[in-house]
PDB file of N, CA and C in Angstrom:
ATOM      1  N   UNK A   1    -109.496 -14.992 120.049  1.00  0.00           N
ATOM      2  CA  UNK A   1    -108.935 -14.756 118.718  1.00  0.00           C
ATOM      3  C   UNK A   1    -107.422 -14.548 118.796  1.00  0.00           C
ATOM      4  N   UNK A   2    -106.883 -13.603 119.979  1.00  0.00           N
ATOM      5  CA  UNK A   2    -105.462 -13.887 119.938  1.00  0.00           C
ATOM      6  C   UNK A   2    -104.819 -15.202 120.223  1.00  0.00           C
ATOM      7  N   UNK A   3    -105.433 -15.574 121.317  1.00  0.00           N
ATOM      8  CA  UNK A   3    -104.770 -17.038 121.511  1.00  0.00           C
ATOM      9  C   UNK A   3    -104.164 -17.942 120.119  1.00  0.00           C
ATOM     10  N   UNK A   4    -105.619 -17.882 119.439  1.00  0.00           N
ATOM     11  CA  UNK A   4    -104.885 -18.556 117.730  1.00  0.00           C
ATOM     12  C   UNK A   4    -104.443 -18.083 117.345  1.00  0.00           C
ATOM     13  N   UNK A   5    -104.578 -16.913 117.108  1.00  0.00           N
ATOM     14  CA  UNK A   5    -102.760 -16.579 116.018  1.00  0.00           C
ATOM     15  C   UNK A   5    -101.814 -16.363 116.849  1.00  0.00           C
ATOM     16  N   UNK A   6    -101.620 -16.664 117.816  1.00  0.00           N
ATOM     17  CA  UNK A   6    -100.464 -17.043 119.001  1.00  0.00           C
ATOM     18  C   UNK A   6    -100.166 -18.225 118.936  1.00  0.00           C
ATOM     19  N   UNK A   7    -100.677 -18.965 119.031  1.00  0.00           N
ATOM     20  CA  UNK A   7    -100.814 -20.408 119.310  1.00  0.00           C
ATOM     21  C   UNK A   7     -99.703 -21.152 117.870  1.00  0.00           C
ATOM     22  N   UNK A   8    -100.019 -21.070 116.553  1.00  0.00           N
ATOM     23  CA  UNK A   8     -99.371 -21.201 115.604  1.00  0.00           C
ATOM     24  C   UNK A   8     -97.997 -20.594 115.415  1.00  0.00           C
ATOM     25  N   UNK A   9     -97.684 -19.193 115.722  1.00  0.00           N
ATOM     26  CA  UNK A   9     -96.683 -18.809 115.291  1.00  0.00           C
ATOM     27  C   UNK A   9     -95.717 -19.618 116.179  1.00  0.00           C
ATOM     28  N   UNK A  10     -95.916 -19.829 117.622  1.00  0.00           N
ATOM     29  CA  UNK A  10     -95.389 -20.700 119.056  1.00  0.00           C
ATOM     30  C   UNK A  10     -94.937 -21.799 118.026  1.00  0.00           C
ATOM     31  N   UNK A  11     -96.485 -22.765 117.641  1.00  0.00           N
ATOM     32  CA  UNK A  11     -95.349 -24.110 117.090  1.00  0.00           C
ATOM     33  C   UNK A  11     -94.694 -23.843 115.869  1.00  0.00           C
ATOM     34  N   UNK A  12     -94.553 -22.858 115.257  1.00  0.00           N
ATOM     35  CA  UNK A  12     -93.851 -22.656 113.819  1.00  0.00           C
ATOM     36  C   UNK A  12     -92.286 -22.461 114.491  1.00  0.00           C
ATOM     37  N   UNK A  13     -92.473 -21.317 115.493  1.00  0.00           N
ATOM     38  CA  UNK A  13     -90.983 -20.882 116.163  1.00  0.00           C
ATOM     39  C   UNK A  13     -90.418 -22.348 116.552  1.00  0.00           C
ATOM     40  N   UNK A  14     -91.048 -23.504 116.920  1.00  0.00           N
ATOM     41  CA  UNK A  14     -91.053 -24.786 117.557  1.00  0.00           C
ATOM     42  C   UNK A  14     -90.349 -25.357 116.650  1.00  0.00           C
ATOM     43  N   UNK A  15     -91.000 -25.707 115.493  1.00  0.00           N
ATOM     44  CA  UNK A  15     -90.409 -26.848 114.350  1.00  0.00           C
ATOM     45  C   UNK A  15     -89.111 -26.043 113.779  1.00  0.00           C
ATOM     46  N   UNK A  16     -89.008 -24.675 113.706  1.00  0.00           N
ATOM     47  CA  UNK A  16     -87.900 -24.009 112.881  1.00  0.00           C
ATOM     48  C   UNK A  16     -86.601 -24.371 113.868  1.00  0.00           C
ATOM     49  N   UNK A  17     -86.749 -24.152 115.878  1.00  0.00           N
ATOM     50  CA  UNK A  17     -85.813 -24.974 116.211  1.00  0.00           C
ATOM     51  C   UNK A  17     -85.300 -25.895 116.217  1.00  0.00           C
ATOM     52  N   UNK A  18     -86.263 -26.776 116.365  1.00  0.00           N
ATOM     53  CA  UNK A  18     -85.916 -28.187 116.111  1.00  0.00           C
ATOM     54  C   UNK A  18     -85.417 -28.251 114.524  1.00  0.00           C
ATOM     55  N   UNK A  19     -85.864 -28.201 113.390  1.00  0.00           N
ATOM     56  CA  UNK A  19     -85.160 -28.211 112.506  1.00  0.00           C
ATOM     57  C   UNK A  19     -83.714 -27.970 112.556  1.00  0.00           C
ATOM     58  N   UNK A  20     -83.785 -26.853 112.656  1.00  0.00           N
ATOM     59  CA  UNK A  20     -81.864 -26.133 112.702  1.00  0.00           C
ATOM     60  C   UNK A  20     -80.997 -26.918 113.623  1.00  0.00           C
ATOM     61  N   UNK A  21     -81.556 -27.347 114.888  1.00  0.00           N
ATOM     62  CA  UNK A  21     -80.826 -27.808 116.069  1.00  0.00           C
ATOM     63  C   UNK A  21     -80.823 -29.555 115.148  1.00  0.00           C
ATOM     64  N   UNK A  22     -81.053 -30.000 114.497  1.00  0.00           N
ATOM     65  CA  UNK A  22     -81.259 -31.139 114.001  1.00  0.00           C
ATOM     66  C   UNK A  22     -79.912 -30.928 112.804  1.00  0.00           C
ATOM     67  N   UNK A  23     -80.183 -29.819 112.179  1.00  0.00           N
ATOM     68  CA  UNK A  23     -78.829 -29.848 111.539  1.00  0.00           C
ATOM     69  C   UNK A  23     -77.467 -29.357 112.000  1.00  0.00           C
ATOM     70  N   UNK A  24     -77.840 -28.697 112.609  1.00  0.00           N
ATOM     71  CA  UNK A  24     -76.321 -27.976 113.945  1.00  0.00           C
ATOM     72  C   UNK A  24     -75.786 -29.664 114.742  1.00  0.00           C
ATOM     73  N   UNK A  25     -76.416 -30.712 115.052  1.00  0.00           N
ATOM     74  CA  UNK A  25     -76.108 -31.792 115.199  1.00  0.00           C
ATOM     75  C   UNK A  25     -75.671 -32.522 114.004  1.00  0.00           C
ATOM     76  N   UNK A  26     -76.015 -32.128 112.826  1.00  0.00           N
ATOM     77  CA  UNK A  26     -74.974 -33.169 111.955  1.00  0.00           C
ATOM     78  C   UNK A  26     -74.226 -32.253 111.517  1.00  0.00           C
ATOM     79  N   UNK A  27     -73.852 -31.175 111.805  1.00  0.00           N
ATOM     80  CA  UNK A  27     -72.452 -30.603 111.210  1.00  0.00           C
ATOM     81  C   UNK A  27     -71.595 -30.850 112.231  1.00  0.00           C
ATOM     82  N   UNK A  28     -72.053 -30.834 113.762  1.00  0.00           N
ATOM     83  CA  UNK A  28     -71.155 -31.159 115.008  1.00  0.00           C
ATOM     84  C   UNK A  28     -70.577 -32.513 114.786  1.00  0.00           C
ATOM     85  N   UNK A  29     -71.375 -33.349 114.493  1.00  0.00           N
ATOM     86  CA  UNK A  29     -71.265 -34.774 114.316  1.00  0.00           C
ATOM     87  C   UNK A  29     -70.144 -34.798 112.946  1.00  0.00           C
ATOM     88  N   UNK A  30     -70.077 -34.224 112.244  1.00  0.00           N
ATOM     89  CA  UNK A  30     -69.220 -34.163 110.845  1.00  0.00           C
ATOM     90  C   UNK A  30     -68.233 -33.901 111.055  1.00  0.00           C
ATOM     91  N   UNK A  31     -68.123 -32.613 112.162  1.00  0.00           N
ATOM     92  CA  UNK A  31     -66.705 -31.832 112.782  1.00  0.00           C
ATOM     93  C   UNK A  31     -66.162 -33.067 113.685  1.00  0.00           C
ATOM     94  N   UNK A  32     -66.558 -33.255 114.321  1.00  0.00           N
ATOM     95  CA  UNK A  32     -65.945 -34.523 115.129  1.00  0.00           C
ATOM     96  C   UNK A  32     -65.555 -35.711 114.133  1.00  0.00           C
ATOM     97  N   UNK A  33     -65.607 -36.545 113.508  1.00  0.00           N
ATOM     98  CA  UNK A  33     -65.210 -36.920 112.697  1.00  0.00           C
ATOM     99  C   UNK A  33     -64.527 -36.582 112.406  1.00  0.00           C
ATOM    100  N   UNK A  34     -64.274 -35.516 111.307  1.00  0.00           N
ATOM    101  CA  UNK A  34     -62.985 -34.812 110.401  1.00  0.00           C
ATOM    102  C   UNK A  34     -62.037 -34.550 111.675  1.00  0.00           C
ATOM    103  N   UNK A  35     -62.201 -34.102 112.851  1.00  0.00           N
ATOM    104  CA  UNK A  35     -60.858 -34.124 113.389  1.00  0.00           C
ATOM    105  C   UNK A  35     -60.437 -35.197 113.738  1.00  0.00           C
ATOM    106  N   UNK A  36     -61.517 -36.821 114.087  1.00  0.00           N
ATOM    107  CA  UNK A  36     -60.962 -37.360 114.498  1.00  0.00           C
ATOM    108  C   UNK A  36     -59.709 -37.917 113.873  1.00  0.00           C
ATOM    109  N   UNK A  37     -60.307 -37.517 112.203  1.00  0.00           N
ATOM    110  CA  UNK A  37     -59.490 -38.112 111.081  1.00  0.00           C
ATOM    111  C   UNK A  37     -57.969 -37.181 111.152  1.00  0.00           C
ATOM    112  N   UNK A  38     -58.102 -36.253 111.777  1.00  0.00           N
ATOM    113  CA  UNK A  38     -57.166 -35.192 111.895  1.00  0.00           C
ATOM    114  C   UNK A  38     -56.245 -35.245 112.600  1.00  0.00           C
ATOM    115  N   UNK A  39     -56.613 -36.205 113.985  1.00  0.00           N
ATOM    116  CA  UNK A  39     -55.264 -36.551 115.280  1.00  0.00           C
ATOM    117  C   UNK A  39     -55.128 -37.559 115.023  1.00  0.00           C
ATOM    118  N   UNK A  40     -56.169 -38.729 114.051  1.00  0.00           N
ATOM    119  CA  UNK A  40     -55.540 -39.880 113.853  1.00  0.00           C
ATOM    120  C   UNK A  40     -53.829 -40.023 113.330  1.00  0.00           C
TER     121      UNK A  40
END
């Protein structure tokens, strides 16, 4: 019985990283850009 409600919260903590780290890559990706536009 613990195992399952272990088991879920694991892949919830899972997708919430990947989510965020998915958008922390397009703001990095945005920042790079805007400076490139910046030393251009």
């Amino acid at each position: 019985m613990k195992k399952t409600r272990i088991f879920p919260a694991k892949t919830l903590k899972v997708s919430v990283i990947i989510i965020y780290s998915d958008r922390f890559m397009q703001w990095y990706n945005a920042l790079k850009i805007f400076n490139f536009f910046l030393t251009e």
